[in-house]
N, C-alpha and C. Protein backbone atom coordinates (compact mmCIF):
# COMPACT_ATOMS: atom_id res chain seq x y z
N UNK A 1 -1.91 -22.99 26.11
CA UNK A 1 -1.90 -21.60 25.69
C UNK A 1 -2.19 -20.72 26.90
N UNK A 2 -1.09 -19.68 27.02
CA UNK A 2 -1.24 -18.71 28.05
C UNK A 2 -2.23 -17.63 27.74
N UNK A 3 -2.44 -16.56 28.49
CA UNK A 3 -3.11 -15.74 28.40
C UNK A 3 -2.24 -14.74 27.48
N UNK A 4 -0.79 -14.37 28.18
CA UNK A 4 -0.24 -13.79 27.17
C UNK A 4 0.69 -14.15 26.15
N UNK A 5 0.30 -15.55 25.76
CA UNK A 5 0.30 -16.05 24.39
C UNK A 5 -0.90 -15.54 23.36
N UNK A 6 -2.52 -15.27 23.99
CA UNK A 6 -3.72 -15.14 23.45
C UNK A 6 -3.35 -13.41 23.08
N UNK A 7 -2.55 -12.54 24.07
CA UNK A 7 -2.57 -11.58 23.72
C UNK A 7 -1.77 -11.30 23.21
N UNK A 8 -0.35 -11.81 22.74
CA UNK A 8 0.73 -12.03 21.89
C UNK A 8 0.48 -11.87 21.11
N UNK A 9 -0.66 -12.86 20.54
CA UNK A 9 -1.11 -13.16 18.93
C UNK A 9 -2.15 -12.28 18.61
N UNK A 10 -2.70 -11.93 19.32
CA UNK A 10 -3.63 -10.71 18.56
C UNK A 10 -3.02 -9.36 18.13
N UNK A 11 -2.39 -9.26 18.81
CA UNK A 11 -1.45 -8.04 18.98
C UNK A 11 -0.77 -8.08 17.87
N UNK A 12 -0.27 -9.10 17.24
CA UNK A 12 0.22 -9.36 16.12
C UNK A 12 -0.64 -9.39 14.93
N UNK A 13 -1.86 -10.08 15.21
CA UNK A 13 -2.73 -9.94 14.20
C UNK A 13 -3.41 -8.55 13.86
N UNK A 14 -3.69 -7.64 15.09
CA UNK A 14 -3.76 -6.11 15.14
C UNK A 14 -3.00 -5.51 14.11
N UNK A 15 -1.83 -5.75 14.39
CA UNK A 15 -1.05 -5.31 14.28
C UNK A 15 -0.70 -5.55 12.51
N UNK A 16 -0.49 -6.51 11.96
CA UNK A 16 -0.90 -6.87 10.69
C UNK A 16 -1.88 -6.33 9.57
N UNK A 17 -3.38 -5.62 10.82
CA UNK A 17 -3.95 -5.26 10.21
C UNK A 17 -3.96 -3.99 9.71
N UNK A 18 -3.26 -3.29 10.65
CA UNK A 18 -2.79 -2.30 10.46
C UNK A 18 -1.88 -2.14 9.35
N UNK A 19 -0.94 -2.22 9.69
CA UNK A 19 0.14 -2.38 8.22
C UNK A 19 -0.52 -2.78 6.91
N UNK A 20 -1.33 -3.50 6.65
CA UNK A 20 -2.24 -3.78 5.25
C UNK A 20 -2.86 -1.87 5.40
N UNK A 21 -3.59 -2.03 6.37
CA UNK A 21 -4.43 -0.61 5.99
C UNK A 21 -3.45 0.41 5.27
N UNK A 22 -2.07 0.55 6.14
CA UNK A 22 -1.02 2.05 5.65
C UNK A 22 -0.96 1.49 4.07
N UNK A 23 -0.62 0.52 3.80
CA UNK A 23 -0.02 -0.06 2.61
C UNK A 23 -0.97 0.66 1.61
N UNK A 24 -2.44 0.00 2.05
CA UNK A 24 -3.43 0.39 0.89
C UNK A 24 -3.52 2.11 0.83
N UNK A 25 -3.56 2.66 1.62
CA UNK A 25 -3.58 4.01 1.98
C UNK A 25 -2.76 4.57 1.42
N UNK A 26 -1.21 3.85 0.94
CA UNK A 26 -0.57 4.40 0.78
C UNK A 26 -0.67 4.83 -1.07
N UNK A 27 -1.36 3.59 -1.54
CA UNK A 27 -1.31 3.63 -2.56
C UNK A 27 -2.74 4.45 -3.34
N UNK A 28 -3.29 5.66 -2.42
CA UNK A 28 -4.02 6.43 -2.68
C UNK A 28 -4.17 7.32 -3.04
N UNK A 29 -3.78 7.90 -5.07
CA UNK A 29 -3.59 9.33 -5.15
C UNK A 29 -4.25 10.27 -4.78
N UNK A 30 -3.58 10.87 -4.06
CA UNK A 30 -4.52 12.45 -4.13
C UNK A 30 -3.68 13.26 -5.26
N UNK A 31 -3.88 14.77 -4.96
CA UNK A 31 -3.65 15.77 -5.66
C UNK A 31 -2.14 15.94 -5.53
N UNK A 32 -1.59 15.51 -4.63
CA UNK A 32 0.12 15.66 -4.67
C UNK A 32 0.49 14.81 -4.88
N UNK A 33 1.55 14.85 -5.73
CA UNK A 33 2.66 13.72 -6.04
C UNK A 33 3.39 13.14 -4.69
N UNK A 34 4.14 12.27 -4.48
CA UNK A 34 5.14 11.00 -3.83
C UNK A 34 4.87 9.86 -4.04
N UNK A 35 6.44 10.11 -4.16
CA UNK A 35 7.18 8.44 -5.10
C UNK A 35 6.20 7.33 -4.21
N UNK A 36 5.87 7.10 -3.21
CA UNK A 36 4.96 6.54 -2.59
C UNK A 36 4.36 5.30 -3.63
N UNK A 37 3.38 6.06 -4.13
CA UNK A 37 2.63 5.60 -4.67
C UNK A 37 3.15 4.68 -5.60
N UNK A 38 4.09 4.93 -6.40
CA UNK A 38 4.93 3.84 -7.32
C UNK A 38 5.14 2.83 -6.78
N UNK A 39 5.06 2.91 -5.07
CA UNK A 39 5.95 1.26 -4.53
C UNK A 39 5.26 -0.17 -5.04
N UNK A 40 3.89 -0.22 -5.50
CA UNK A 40 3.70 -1.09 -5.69
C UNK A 40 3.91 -1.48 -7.21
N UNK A 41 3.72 -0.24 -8.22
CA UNK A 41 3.85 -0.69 -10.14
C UNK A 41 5.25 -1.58 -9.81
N UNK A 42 5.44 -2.86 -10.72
CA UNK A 42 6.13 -4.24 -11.29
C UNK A 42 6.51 -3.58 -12.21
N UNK A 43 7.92 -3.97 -12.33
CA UNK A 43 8.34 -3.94 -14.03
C UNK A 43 9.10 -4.88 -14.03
N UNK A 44 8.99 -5.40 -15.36
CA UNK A 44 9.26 -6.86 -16.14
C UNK A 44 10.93 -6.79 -16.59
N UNK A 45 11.65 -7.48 -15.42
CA UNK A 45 13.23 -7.17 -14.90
C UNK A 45 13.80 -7.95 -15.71
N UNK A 46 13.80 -8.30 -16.54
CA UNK A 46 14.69 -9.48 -17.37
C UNK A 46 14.03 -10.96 -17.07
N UNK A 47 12.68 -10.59 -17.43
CA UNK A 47 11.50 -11.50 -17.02
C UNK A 47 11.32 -12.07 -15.61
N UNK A 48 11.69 -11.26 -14.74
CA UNK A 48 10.94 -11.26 -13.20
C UNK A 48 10.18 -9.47 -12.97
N UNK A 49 9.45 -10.20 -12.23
CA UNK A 49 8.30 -9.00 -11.83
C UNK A 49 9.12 -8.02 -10.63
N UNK A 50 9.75 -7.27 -10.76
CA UNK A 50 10.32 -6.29 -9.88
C UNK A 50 9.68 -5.18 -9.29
N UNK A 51 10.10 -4.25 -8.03
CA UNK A 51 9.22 -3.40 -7.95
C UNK A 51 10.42 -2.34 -8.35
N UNK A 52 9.18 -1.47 -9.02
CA UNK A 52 10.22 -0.26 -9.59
C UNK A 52 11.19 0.66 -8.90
N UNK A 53 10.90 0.22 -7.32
CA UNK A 53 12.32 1.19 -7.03
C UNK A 53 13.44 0.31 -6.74
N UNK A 54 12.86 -0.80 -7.64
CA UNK A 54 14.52 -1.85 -7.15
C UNK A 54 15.68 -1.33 -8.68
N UNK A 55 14.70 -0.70 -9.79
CA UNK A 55 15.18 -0.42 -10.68
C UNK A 55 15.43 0.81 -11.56
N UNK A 56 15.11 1.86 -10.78
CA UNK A 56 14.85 2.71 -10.86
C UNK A 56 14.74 4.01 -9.72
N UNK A 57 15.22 4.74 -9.80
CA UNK A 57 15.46 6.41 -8.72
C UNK A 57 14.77 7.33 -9.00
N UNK A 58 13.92 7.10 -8.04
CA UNK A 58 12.36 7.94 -7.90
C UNK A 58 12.47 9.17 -7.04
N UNK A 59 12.29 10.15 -7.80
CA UNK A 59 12.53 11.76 -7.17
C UNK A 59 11.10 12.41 -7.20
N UNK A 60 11.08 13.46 -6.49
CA UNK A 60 10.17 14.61 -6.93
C UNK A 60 10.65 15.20 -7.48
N UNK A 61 10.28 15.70 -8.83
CA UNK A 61 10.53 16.97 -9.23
C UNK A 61 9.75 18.57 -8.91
N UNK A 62 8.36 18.38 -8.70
CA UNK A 62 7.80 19.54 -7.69
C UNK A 62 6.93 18.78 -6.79
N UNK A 63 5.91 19.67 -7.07
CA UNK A 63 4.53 19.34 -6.01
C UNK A 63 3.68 18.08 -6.90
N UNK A 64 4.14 17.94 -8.52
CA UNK A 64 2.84 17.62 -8.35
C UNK A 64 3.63 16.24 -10.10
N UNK A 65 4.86 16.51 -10.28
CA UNK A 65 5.36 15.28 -11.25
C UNK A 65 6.76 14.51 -10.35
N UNK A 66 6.35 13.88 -10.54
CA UNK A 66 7.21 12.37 -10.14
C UNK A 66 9.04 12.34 -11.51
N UNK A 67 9.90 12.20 -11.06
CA UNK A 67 10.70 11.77 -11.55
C UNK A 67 11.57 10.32 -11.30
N UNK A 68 11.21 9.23 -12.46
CA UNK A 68 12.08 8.27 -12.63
C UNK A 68 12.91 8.08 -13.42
N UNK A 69 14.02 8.32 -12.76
CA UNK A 69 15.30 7.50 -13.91
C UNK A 69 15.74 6.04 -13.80
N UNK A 70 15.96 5.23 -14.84
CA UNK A 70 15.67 3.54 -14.61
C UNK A 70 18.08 3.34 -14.46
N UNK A 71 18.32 2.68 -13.70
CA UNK A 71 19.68 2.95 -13.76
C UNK A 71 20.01 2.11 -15.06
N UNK A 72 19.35 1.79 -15.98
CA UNK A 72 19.77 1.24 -17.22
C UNK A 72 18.78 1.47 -17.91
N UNK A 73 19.78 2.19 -18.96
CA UNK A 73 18.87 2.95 -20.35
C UNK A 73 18.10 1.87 -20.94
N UNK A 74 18.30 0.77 -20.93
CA UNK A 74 17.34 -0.13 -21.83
C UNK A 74 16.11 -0.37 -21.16
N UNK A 75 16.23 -0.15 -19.73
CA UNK A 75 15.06 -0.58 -19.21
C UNK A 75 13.64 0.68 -18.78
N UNK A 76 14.40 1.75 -19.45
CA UNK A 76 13.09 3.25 -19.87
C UNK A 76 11.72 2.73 -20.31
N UNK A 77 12.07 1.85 -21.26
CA UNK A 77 10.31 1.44 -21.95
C UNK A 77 9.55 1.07 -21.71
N UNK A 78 10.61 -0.67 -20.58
CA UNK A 78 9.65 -1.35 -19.60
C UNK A 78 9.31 -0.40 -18.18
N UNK A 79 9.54 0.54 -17.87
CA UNK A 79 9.47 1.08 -16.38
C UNK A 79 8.18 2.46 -16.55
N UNK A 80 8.50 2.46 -18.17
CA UNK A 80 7.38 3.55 -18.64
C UNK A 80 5.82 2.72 -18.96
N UNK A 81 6.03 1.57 -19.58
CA UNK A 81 4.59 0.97 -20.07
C UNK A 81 4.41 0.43 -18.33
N UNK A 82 5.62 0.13 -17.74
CA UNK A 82 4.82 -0.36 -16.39
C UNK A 82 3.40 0.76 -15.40
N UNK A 83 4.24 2.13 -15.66
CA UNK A 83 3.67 2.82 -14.95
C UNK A 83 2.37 2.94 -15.61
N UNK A 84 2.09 3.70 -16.91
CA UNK A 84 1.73 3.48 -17.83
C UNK A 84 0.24 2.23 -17.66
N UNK A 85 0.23 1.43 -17.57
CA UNK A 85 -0.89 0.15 -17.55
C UNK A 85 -1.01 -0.29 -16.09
N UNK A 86 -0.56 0.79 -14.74
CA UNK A 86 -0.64 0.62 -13.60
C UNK A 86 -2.13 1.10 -12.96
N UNK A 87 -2.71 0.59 -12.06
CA UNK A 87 -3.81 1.27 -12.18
C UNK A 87 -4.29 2.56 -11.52
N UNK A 88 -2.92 3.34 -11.53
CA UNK A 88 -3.42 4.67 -11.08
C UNK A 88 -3.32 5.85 -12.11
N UNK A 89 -3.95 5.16 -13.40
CA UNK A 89 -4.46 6.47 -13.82
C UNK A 89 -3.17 7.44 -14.45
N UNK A 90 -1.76 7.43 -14.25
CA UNK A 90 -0.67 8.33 -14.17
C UNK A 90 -0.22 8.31 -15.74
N UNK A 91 -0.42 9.12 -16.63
CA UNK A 91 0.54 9.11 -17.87
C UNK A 91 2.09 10.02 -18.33
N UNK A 92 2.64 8.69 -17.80
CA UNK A 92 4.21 8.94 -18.05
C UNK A 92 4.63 10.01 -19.26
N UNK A 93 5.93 10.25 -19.32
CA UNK A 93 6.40 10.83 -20.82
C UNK A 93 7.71 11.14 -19.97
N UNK A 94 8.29 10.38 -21.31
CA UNK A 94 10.41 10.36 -21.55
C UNK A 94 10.45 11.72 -21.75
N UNK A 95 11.49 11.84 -21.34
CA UNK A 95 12.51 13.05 -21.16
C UNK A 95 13.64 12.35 -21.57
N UNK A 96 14.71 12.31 -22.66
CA UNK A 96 16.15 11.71 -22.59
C UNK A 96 16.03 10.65 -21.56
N UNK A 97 16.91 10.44 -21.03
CA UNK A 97 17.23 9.47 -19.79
C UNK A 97 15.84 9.09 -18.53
N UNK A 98 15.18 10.08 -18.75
CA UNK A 98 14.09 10.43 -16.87
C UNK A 98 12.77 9.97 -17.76
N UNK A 99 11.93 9.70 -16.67
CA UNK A 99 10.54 9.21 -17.50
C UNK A 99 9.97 10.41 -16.21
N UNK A 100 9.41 11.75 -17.03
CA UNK A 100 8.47 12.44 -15.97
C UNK A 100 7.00 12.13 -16.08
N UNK A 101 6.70 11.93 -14.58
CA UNK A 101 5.37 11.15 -14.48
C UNK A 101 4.33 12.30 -13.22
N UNK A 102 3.65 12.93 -14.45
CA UNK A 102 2.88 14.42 -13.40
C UNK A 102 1.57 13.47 -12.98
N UNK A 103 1.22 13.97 -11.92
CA UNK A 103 -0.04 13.68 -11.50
C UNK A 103 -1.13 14.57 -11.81
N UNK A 104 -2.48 14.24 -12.29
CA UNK A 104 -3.08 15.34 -12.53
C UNK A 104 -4.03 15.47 -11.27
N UNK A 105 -4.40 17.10 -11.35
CA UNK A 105 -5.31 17.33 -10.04
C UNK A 105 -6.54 16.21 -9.77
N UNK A 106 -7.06 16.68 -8.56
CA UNK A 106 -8.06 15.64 -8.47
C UNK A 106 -9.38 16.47 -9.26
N UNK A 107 -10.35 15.47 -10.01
CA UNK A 107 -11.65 16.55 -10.09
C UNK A 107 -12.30 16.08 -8.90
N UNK A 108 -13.84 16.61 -8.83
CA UNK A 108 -14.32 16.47 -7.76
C UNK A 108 -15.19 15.08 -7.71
N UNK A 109 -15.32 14.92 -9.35
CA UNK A 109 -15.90 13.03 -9.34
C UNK A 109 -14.85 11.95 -8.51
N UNK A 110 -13.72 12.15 -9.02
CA UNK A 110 -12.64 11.57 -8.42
C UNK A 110 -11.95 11.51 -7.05
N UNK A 111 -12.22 12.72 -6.65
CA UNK A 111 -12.00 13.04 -5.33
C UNK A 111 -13.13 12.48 -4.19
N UNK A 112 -14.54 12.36 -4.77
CA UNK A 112 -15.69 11.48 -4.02
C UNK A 112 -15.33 10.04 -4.58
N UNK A 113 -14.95 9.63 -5.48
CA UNK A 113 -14.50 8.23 -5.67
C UNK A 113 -13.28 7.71 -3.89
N UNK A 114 -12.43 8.91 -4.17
CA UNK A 114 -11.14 8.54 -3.49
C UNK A 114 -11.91 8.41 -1.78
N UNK A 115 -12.87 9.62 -1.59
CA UNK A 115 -13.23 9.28 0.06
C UNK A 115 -14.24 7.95 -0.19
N UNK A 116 -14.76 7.25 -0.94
CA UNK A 116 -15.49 5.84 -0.50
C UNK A 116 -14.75 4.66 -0.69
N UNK A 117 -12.99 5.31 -1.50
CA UNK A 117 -12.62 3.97 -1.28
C UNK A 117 -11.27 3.91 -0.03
N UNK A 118 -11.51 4.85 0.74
CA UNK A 118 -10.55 5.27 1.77
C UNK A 118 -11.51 4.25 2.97
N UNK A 119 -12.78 5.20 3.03
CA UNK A 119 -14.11 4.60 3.76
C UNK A 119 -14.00 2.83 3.52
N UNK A 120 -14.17 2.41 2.61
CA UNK A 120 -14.02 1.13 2.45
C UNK A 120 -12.70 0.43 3.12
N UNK A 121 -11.64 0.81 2.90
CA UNK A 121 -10.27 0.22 3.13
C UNK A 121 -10.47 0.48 4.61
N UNK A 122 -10.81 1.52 5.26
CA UNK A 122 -11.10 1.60 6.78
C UNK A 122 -12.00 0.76 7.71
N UNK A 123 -13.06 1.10 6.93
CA UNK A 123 -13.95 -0.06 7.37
C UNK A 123 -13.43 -1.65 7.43
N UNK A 124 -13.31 -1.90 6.41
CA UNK A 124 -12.12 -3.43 6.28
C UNK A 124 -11.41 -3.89 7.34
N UNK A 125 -10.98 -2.78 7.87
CA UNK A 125 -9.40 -2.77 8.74
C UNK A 125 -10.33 -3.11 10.15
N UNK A 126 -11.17 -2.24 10.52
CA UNK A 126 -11.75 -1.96 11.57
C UNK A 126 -12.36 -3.36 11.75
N UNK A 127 -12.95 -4.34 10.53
CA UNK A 127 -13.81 -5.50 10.42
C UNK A 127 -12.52 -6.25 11.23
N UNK A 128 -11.62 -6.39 10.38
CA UNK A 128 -10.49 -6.96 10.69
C UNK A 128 -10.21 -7.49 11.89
N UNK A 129 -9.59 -6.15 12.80
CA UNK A 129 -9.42 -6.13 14.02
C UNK A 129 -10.31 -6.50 14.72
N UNK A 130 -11.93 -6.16 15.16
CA UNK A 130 -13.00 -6.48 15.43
C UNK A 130 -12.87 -7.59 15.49
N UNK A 131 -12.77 -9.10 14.90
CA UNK A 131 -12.58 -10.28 14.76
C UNK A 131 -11.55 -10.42 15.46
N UNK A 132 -10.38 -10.12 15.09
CA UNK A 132 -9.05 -10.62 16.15
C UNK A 132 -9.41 -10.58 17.64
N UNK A 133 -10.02 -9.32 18.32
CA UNK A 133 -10.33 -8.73 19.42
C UNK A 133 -11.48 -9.80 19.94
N UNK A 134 -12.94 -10.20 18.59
CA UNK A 134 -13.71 -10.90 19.13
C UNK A 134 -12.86 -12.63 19.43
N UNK A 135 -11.83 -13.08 18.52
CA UNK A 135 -10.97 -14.24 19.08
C UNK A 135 -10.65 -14.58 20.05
N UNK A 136 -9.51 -13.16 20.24
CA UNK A 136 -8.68 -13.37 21.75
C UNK A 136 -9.56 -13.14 22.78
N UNK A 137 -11.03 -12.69 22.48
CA UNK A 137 -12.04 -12.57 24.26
C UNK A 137 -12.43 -14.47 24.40
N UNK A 138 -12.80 -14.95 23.25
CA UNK A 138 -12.88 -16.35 22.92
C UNK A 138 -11.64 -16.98 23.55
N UNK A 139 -10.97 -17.15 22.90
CA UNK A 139 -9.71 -17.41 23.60
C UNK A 139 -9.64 -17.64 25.10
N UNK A 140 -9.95 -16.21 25.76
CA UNK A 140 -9.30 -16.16 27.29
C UNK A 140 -10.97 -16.62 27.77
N UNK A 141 -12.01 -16.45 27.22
CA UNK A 141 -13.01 -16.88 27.76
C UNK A 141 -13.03 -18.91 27.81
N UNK A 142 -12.31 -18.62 26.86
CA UNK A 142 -12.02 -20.73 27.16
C UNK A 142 -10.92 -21.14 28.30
N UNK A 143 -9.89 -20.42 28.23
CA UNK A 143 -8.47 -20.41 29.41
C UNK A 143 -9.58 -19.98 30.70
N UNK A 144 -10.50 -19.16 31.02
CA UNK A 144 -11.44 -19.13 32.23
C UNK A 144 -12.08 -20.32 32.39
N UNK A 145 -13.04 -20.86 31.11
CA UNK A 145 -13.70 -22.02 31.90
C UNK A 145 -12.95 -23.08 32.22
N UNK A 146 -11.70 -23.01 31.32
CA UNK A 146 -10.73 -24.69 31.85
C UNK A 146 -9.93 -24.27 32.97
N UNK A 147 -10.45 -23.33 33.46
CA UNK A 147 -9.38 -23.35 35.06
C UNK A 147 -8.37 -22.93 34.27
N UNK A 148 -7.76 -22.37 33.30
CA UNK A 148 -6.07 -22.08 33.44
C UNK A 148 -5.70 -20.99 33.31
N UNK A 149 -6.78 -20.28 34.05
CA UNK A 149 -6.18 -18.77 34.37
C UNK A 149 -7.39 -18.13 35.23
N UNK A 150 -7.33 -17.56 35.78
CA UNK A 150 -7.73 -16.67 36.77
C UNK A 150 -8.63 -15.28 36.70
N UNK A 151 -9.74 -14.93 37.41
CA UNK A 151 -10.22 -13.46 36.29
C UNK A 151 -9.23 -12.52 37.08
């Protein structure tokens, strides 16, 4: 193992950790609507677990309701109970064809909920990396004592 094999892989593992953090982040309502947040609700595809924008065309309609239309009318009910029993809180309602899905404001209980679990998911990330970083010094601190690299 090279040195920049040791830093290859952290960099990657960094890097990993990162992308988990946006992901979770992403799935963090605030007070404005984006389709965002839907990327992760499943709906039950002809008994596979799908993600709803494989089945469905997710719009804004303003600032603050979500519009989904499912490209097959039969599948409105499952894409509505999906959202529906998702755990953000969001209660759907059909329109003909569109399932409009408003977000409601934040209160201020909710809004101190949302900064400790932002705080948390950050912290996580930071643990994360911290470890990768404490590895790869491990790492190159072993490639130093076996002679196979140089300070």
């Amino acid at each position: 193992m090279s040195v920049a094999d040791v830093k290859k892989t952290a960099d990657q593992k960094m890097q990993k950790s990162i992308e988990t953090l946006k992901a979770d982040l992403a799935k963090v309502r605030t007070g404005r609507a984006h389709v965002g947040i839907l990327d992760h609700v499943m709906v039950d595809y002809y008994g596979n677990p799908t993600a709803i924008n494989q089945v469905a065309n997710l719009t804004l309609i303003d600032a603050r309701t979500i519009g989904v239309q499912p490209w097959e009318k039969k599948m409105l009910q499952a894409v509505e109970k999906a959202i529906r029993e998702s755990d953000l809180g969001l209660n759907p309602a059909t329109q003909g064809d569109m399932i409009r899905v408003p977000t409601p404001p934040l209160t201020e209980e909710r809004r101190k909920e949302m900064v400790k679990l932002v705080k948390s998911e950050t912290e996580t990330a930071k643990i994360a990396i911290r470890n990768v970083r404490r590895d790869a010094n491990e790492g190159l601190k072993k490639l130093l004592k076996d002679k196979e690299c140089s300070e």
